[in-house]
PDB file of N, CA and C in Angstrom:
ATOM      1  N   UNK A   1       0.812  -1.194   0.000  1.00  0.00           N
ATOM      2  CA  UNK A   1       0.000   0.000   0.000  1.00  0.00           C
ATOM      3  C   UNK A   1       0.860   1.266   0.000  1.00  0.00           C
ATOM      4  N   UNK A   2       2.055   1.212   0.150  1.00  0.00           N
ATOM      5  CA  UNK A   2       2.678   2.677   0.574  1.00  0.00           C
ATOM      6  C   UNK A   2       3.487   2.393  -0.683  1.00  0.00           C
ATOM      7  N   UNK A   3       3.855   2.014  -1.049  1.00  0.00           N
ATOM      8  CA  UNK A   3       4.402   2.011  -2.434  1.00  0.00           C
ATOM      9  C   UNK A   3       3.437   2.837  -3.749  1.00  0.00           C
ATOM     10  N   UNK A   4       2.135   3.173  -3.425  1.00  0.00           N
ATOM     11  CA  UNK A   4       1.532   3.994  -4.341  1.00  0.00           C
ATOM     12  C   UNK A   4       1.857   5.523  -3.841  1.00  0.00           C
ATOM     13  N   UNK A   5       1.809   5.968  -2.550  1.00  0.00           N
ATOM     14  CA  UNK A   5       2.485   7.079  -1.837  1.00  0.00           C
ATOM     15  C   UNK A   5       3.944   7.223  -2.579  1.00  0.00           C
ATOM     16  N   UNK A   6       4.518   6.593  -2.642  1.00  0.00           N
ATOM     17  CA  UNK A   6       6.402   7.142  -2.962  1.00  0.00           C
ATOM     18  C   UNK A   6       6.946   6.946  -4.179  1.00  0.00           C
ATOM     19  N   UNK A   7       5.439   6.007  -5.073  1.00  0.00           N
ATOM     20  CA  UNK A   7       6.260   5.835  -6.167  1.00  0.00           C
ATOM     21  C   UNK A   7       5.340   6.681  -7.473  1.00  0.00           C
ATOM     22  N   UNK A   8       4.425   7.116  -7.278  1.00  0.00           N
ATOM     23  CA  UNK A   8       3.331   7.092  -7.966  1.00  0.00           C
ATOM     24  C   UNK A   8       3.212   8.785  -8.089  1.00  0.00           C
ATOM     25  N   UNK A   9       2.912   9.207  -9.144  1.00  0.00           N
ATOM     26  CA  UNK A   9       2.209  11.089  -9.176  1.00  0.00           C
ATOM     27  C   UNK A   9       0.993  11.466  -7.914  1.00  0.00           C
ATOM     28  N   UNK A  10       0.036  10.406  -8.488  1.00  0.00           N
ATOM     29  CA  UNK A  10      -1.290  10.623  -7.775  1.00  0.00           C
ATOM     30  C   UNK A  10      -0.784  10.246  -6.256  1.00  0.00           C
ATOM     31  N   UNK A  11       0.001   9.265  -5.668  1.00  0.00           N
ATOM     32  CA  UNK A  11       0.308   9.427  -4.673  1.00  0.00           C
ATOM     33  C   UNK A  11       1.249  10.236  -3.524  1.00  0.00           C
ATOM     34  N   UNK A  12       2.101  10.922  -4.608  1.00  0.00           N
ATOM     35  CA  UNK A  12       2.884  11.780  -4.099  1.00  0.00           C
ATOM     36  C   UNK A  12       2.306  13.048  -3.666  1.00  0.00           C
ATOM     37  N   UNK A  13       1.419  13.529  -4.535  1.00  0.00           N
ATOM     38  CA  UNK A  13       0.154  14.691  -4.494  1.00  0.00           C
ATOM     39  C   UNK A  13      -0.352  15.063  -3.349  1.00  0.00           C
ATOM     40  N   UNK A  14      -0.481  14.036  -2.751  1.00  0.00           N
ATOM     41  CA  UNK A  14      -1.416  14.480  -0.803  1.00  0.00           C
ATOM     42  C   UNK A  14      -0.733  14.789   0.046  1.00  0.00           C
ATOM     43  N   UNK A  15       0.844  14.696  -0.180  1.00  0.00           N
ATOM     44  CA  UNK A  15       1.514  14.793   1.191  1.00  0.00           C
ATOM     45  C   UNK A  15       2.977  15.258   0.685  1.00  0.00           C
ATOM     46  N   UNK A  16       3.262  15.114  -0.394  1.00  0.00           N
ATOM     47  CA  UNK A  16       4.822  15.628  -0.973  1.00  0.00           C
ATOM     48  C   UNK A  16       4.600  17.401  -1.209  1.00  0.00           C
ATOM     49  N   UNK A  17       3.660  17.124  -2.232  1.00  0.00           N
ATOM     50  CA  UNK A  17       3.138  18.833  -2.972  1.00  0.00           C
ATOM     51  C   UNK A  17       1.848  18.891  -3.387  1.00  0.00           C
ATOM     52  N   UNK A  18       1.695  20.446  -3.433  1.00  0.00           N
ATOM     53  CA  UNK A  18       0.296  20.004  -4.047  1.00  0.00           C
ATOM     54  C   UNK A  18       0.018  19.704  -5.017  1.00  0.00           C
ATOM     55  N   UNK A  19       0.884  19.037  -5.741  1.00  0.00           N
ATOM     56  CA  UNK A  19       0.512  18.573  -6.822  1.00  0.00           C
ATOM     57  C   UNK A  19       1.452  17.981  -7.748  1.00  0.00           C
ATOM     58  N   UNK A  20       1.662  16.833  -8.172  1.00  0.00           N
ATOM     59  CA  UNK A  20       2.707  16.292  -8.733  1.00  0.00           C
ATOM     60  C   UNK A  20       2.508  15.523 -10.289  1.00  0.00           C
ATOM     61  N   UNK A  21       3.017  16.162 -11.190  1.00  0.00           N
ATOM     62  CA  UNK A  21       3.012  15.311 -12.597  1.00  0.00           C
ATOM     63  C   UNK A  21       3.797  14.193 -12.830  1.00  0.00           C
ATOM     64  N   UNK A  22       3.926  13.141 -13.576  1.00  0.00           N
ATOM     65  CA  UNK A  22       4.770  12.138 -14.045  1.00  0.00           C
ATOM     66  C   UNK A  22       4.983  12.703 -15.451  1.00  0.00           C
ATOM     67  N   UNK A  23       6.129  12.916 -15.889  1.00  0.00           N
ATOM     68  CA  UNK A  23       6.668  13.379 -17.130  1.00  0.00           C
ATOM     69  C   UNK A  23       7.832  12.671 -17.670  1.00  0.00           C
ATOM     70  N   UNK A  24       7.403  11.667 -18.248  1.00  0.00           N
ATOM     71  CA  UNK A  24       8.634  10.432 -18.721  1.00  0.00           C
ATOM     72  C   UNK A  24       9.255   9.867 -17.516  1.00  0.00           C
ATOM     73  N   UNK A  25      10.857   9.708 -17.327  1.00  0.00           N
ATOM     74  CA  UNK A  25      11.183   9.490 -16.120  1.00  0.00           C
ATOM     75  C   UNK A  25      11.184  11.011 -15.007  1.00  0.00           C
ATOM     76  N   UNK A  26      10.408  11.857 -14.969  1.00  0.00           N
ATOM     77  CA  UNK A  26      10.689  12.519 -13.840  1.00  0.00           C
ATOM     78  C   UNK A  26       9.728  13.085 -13.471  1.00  0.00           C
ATOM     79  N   UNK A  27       9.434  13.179 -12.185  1.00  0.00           N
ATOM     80  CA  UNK A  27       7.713  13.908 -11.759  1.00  0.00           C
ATOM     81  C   UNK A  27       8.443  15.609 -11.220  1.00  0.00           C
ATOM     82  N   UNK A  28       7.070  16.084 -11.902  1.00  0.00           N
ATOM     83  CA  UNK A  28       7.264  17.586 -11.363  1.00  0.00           C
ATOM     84  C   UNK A  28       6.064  17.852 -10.155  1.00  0.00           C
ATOM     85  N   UNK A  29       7.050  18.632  -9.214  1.00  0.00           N
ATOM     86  CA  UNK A  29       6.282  19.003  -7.988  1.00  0.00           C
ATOM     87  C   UNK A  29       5.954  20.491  -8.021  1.00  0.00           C
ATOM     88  N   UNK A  30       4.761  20.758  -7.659  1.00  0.00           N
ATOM     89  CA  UNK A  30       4.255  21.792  -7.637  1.00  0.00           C
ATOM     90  C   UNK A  30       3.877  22.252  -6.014  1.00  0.00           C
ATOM     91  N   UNK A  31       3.952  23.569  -5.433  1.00  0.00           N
ATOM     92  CA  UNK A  31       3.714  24.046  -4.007  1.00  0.00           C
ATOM     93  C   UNK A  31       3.100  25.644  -4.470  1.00  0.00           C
ATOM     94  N   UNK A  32       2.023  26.026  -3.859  1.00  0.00           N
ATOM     95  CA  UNK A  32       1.588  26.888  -4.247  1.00  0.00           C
ATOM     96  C   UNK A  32       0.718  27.105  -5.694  1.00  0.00           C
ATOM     97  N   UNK A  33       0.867  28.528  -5.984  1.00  0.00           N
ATOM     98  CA  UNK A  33       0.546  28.787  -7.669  1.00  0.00           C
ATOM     99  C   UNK A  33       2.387  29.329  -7.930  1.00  0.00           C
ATOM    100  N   UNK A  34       3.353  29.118  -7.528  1.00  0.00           N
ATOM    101  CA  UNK A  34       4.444  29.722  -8.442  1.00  0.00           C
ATOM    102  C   UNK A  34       5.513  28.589  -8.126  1.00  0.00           C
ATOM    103  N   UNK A  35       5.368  27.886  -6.803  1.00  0.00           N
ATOM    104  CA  UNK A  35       6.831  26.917  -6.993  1.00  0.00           C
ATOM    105  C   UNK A  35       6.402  25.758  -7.400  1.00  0.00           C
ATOM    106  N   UNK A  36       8.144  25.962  -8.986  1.00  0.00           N
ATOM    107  CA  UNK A  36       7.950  24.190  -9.316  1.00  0.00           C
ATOM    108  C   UNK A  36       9.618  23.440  -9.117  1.00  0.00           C
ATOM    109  N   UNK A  37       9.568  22.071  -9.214  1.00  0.00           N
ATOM    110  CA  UNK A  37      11.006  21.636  -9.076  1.00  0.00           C
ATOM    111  C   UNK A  37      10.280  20.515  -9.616  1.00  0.00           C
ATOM    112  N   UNK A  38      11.430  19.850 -10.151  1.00  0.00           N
ATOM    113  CA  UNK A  38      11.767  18.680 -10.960  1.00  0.00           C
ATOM    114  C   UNK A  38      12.727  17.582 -10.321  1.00  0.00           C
ATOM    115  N   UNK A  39      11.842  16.358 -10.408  1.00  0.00           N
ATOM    116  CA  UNK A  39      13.208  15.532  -9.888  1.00  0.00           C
ATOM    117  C   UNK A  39      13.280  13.983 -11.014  1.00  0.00           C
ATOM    118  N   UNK A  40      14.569  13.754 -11.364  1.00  0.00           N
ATOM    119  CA  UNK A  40      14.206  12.698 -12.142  1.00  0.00           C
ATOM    120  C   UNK A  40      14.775  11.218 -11.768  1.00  0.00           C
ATOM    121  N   UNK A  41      13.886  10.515 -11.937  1.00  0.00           N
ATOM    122  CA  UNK A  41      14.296   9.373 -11.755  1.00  0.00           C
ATOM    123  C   UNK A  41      15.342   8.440 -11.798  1.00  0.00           C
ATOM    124  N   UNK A  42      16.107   8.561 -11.015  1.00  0.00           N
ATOM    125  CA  UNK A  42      17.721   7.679 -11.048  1.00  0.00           C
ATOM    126  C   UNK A  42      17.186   6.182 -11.185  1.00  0.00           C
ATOM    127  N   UNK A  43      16.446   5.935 -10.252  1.00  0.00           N
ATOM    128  CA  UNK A  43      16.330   4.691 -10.477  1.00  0.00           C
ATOM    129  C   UNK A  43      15.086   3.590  -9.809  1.00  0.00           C
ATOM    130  N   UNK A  44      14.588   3.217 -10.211  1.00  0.00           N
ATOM    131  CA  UNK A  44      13.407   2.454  -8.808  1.00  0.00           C
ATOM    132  C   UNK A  44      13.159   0.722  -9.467  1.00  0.00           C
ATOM    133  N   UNK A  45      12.690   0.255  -8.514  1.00  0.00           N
ATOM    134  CA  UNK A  45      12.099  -0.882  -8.270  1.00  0.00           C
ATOM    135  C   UNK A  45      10.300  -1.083  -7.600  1.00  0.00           C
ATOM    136  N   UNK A  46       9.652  -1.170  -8.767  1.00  0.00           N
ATOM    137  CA  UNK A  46       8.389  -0.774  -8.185  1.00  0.00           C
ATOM    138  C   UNK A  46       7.734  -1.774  -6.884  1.00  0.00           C
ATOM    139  N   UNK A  47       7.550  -1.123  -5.924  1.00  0.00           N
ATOM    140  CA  UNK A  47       7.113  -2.492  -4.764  1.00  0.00           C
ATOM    141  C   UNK A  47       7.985  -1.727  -4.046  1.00  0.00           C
ATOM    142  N   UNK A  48       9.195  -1.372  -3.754  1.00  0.00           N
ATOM    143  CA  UNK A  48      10.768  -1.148  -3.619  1.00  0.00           C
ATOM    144  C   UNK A  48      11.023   0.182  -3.063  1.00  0.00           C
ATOM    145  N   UNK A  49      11.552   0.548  -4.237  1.00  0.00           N
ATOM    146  CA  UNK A  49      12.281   2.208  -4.048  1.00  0.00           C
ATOM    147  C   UNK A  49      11.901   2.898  -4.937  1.00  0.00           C
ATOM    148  N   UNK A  50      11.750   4.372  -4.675  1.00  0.00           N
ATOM    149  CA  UNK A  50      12.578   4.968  -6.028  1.00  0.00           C
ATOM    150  C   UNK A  50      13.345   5.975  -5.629  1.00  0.00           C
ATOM    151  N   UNK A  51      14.491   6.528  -6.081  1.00  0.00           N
ATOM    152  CA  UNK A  51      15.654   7.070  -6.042  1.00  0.00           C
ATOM    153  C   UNK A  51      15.519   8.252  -6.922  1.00  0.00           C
ATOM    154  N   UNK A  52      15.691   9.617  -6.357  1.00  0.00           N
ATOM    155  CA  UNK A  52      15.301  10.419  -7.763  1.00  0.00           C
ATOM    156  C   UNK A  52      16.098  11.614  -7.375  1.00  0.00           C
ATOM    157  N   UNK A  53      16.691  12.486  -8.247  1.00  0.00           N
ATOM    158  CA  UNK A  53      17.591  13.504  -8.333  1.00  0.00           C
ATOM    159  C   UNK A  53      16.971  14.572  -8.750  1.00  0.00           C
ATOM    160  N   UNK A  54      16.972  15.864  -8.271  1.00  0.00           N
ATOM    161  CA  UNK A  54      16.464  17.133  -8.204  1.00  0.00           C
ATOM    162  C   UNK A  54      17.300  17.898  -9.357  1.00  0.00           C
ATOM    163  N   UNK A  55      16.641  18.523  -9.999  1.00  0.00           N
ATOM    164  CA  UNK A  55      17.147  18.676 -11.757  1.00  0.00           C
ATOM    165  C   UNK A  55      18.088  19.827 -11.333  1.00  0.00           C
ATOM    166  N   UNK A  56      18.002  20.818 -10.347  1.00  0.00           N
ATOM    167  CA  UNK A  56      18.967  21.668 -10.175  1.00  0.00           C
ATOM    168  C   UNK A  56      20.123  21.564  -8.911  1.00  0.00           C
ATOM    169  N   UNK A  57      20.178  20.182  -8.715  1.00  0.00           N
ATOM    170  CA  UNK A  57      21.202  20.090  -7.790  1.00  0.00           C
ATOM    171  C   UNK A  57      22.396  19.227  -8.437  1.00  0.00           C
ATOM    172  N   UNK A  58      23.705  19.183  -7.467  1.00  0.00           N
ATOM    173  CA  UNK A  58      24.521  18.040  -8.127  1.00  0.00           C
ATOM    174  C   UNK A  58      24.298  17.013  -8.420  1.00  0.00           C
ATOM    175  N   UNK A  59      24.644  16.268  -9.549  1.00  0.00           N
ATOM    176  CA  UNK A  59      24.233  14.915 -10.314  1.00  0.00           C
ATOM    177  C   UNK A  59      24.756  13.839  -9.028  1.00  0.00           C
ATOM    178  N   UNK A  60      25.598  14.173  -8.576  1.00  0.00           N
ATOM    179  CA  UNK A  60      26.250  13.251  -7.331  1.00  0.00           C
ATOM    180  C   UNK A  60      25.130  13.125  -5.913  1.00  0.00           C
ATOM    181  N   UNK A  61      23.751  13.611  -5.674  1.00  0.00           N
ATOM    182  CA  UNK A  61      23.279  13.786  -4.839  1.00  0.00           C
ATOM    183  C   UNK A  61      21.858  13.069  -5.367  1.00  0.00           C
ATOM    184  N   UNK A  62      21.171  12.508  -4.501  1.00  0.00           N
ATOM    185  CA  UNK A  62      19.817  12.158  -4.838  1.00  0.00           C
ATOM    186  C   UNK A  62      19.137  11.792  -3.326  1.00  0.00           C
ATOM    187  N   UNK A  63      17.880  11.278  -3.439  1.00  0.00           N
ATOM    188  CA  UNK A  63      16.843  11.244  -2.286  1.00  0.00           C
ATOM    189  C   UNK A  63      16.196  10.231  -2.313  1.00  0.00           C
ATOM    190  N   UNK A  64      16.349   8.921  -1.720  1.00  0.00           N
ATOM    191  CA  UNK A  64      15.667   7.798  -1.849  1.00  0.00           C
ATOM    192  C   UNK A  64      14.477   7.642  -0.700  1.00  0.00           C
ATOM    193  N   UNK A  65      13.243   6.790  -1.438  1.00  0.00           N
ATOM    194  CA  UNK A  65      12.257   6.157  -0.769  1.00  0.00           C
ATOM    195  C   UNK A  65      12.411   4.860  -0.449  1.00  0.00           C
ATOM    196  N   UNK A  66      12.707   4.079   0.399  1.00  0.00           N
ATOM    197  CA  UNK A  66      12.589   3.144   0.498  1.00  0.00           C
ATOM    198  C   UNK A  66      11.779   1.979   1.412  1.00  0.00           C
ATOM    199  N   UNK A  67      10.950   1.248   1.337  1.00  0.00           N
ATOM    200  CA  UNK A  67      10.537   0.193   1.847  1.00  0.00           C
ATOM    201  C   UNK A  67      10.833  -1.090   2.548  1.00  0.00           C
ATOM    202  N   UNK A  68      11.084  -1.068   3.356  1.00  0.00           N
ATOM    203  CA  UNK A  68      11.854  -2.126   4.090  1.00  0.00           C
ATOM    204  C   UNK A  68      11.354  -3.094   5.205  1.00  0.00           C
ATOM    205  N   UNK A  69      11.564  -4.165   4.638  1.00  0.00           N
ATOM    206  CA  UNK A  69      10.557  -5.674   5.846  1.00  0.00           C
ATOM    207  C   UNK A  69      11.488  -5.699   6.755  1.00  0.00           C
ATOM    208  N   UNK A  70      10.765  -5.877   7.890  1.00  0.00           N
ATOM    209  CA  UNK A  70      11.996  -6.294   8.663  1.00  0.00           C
ATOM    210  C   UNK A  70      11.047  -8.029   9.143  1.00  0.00           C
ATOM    211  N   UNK A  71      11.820  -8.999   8.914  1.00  0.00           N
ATOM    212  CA  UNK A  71      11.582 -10.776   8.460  1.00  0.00           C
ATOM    213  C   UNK A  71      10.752 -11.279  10.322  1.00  0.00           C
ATOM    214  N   UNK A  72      11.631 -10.196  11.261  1.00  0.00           N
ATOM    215  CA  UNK A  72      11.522 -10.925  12.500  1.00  0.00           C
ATOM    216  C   UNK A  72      10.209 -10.333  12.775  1.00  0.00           C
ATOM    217  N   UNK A  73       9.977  -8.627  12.601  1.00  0.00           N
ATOM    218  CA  UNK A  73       8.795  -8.011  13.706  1.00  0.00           C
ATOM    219  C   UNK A  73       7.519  -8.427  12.543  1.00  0.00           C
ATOM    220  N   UNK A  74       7.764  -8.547  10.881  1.00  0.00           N
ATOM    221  CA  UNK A  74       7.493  -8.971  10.559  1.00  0.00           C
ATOM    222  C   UNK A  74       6.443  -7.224   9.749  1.00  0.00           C
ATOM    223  N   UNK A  75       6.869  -6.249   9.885  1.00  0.00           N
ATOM    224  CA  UNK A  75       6.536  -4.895   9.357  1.00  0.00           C
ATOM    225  C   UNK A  75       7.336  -4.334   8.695  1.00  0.00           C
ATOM    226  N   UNK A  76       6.990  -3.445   7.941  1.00  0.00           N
ATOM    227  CA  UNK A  76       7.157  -2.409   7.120  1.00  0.00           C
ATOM    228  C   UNK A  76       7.767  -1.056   7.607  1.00  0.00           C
ATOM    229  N   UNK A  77       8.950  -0.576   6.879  1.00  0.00           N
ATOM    230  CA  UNK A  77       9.372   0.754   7.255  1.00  0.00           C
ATOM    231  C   UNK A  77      10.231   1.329   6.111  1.00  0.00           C
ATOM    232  N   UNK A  78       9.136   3.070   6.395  1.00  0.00           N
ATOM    233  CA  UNK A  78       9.774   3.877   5.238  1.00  0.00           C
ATOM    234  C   UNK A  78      11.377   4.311   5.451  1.00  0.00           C
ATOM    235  N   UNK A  79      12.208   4.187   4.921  1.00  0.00           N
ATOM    236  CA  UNK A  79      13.727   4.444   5.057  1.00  0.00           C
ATOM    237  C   UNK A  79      13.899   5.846   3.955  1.00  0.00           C
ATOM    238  N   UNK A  80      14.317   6.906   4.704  1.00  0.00           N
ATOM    239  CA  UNK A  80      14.485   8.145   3.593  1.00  0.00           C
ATOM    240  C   UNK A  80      15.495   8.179   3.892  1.00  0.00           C
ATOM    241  N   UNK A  81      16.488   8.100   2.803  1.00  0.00           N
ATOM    242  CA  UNK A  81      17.960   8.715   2.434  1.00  0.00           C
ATOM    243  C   UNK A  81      17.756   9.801   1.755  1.00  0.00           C
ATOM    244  N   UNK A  82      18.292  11.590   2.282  1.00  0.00           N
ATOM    245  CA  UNK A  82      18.695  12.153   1.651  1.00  0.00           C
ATOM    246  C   UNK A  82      19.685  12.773   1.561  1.00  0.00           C
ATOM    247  N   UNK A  83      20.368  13.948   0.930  1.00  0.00           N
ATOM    248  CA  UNK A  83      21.448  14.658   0.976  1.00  0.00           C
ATOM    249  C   UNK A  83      21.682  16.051   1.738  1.00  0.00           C
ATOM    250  N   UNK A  84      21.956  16.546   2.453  1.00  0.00           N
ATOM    251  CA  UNK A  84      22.019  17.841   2.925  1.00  0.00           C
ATOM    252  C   UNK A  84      23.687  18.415   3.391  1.00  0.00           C
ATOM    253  N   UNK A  85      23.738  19.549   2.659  1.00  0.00           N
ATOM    254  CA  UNK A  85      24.832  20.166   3.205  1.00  0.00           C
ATOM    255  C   UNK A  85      25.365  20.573   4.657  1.00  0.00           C
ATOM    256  N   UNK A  86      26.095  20.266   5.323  1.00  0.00           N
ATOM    257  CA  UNK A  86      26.841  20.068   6.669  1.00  0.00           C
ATOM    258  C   UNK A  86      25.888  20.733   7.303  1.00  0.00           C
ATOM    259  N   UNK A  87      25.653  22.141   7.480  1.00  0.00           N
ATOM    260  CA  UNK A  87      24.846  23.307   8.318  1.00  0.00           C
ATOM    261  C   UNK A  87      23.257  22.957   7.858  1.00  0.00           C
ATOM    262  N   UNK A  88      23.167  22.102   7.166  1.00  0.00           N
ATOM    263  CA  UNK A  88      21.310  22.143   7.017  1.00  0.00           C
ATOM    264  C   UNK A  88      21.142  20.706   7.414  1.00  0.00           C
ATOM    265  N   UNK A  89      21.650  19.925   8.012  1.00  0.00           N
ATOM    266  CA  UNK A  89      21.030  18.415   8.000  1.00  0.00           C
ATOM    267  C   UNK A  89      20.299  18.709   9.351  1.00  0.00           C
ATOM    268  N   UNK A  90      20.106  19.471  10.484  1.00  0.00           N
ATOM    269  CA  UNK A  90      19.030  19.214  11.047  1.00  0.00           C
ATOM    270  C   UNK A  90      17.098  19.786  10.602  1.00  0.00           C
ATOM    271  N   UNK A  91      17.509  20.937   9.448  1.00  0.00           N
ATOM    272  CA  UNK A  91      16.451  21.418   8.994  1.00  0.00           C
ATOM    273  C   UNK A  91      16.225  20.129   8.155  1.00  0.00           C
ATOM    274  N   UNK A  92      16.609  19.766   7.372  1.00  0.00           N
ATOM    275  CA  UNK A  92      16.212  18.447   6.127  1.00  0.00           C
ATOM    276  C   UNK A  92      15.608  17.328   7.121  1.00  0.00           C
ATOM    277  N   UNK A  93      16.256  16.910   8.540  1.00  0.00           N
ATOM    278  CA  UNK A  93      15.194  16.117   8.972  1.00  0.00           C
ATOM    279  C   UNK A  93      13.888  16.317   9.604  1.00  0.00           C
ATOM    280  N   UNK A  94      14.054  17.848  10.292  1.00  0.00           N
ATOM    281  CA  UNK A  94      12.797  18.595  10.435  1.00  0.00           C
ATOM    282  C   UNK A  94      11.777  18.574   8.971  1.00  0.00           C
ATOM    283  N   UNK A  95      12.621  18.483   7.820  1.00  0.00           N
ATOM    284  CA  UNK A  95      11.290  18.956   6.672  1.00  0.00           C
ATOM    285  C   UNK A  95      10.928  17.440   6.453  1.00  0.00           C
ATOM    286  N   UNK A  96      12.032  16.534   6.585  1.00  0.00           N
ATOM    287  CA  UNK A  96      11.064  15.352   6.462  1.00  0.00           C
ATOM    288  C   UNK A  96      10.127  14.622   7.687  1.00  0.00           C
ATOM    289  N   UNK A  97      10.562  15.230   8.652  1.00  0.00           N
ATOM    290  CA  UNK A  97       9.500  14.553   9.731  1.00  0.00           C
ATOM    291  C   UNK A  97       8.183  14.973   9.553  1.00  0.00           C
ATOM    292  N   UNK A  98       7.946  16.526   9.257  1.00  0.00           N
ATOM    293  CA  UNK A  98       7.139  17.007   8.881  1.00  0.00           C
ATOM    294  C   UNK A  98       6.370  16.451   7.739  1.00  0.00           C
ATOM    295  N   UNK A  99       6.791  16.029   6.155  1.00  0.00           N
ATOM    296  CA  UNK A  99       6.537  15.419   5.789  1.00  0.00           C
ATOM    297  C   UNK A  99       6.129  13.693   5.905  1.00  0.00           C
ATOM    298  N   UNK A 100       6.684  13.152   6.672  1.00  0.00           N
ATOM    299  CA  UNK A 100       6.283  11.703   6.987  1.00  0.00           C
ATOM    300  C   UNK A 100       4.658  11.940   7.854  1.00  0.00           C
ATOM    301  N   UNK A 101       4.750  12.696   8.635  1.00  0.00           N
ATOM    302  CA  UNK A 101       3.923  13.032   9.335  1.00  0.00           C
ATOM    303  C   UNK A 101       2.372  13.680   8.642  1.00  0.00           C
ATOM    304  N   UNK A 102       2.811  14.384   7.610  1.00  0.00           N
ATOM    305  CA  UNK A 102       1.482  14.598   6.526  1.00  0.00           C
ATOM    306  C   UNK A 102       1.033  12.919   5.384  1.00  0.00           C
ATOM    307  N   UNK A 103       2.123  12.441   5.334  1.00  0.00           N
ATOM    308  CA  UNK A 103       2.088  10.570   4.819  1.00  0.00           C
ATOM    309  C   UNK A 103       0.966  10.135   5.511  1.00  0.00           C
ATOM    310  N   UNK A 104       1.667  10.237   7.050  1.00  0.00           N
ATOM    311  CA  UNK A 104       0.997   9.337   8.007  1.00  0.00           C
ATOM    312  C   UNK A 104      -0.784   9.742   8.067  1.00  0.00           C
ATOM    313  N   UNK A 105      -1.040  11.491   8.324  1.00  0.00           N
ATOM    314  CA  UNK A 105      -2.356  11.759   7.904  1.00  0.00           C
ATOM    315  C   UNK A 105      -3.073  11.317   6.915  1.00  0.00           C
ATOM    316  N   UNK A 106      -2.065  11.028   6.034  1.00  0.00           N
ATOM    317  CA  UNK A 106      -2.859  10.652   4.302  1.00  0.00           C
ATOM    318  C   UNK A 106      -3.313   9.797   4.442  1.00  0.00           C
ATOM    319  N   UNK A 107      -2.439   8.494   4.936  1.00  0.00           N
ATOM    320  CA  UNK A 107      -2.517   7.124   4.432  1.00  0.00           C
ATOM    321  C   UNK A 107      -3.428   6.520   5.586  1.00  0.00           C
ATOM    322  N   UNK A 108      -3.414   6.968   6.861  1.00  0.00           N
ATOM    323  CA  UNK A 108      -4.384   6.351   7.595  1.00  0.00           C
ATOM    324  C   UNK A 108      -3.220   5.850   8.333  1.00  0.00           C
ATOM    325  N   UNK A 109      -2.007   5.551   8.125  1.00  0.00           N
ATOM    326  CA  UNK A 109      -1.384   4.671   9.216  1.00  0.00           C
ATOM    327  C   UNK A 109      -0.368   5.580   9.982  1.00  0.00           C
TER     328      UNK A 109
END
């Protein structure tokens, strides 16, 4: 079920931005009426991950979704890898807690 959330346009839409296109390999995110950003698809595994790079940052940097069983408790967990420069990695986990936390409203869990 959360694999339509991280991998999908229509699922990214409720809780990423307000609004997200699929455009070949790369979805565009929309916030507001004036901000847009682009991120394109490095790489995914549908069920899985997807891995995607922000069109105006370094090619060496990207932001993964990932899904992960754990065999013993026998659940599911979202794993976010991203990139942040030395002085911003506590804001980047503030923007994603924040974000997981609008997920969690979405999805019911």
């Amino acid at each position: 079920m959360i694999w339509r959330y991280i991998g999908t346009a229509a699922g990214l839409s409720p809780w990423f931005a307000d609004r997200v296109e699929n455009v070949g390999k790369s979805f565009v995110f929309y916030w507001g009426k004036t901000e847009q950003r682009t991120a394109h698809i490095v790489t995914q595994r549908n069920g899985v991950y997807v891995k995607m790079r922000w069109e105006d940052e370094d090619p060496q940097t990207f932001f993964e979704m990932r899904i992960s069983f754990n065999e013993l408790t026998r659940e599911h967990t979202l794993v976010v890898t991203d990139f942040a420069e030395k002085g911003e990695v506590e804001d980047q986990k503030d923007l994603w807690d924040l974000q997981i936390e609008a997920l969690r409203r979405q999805s019911g869990m």
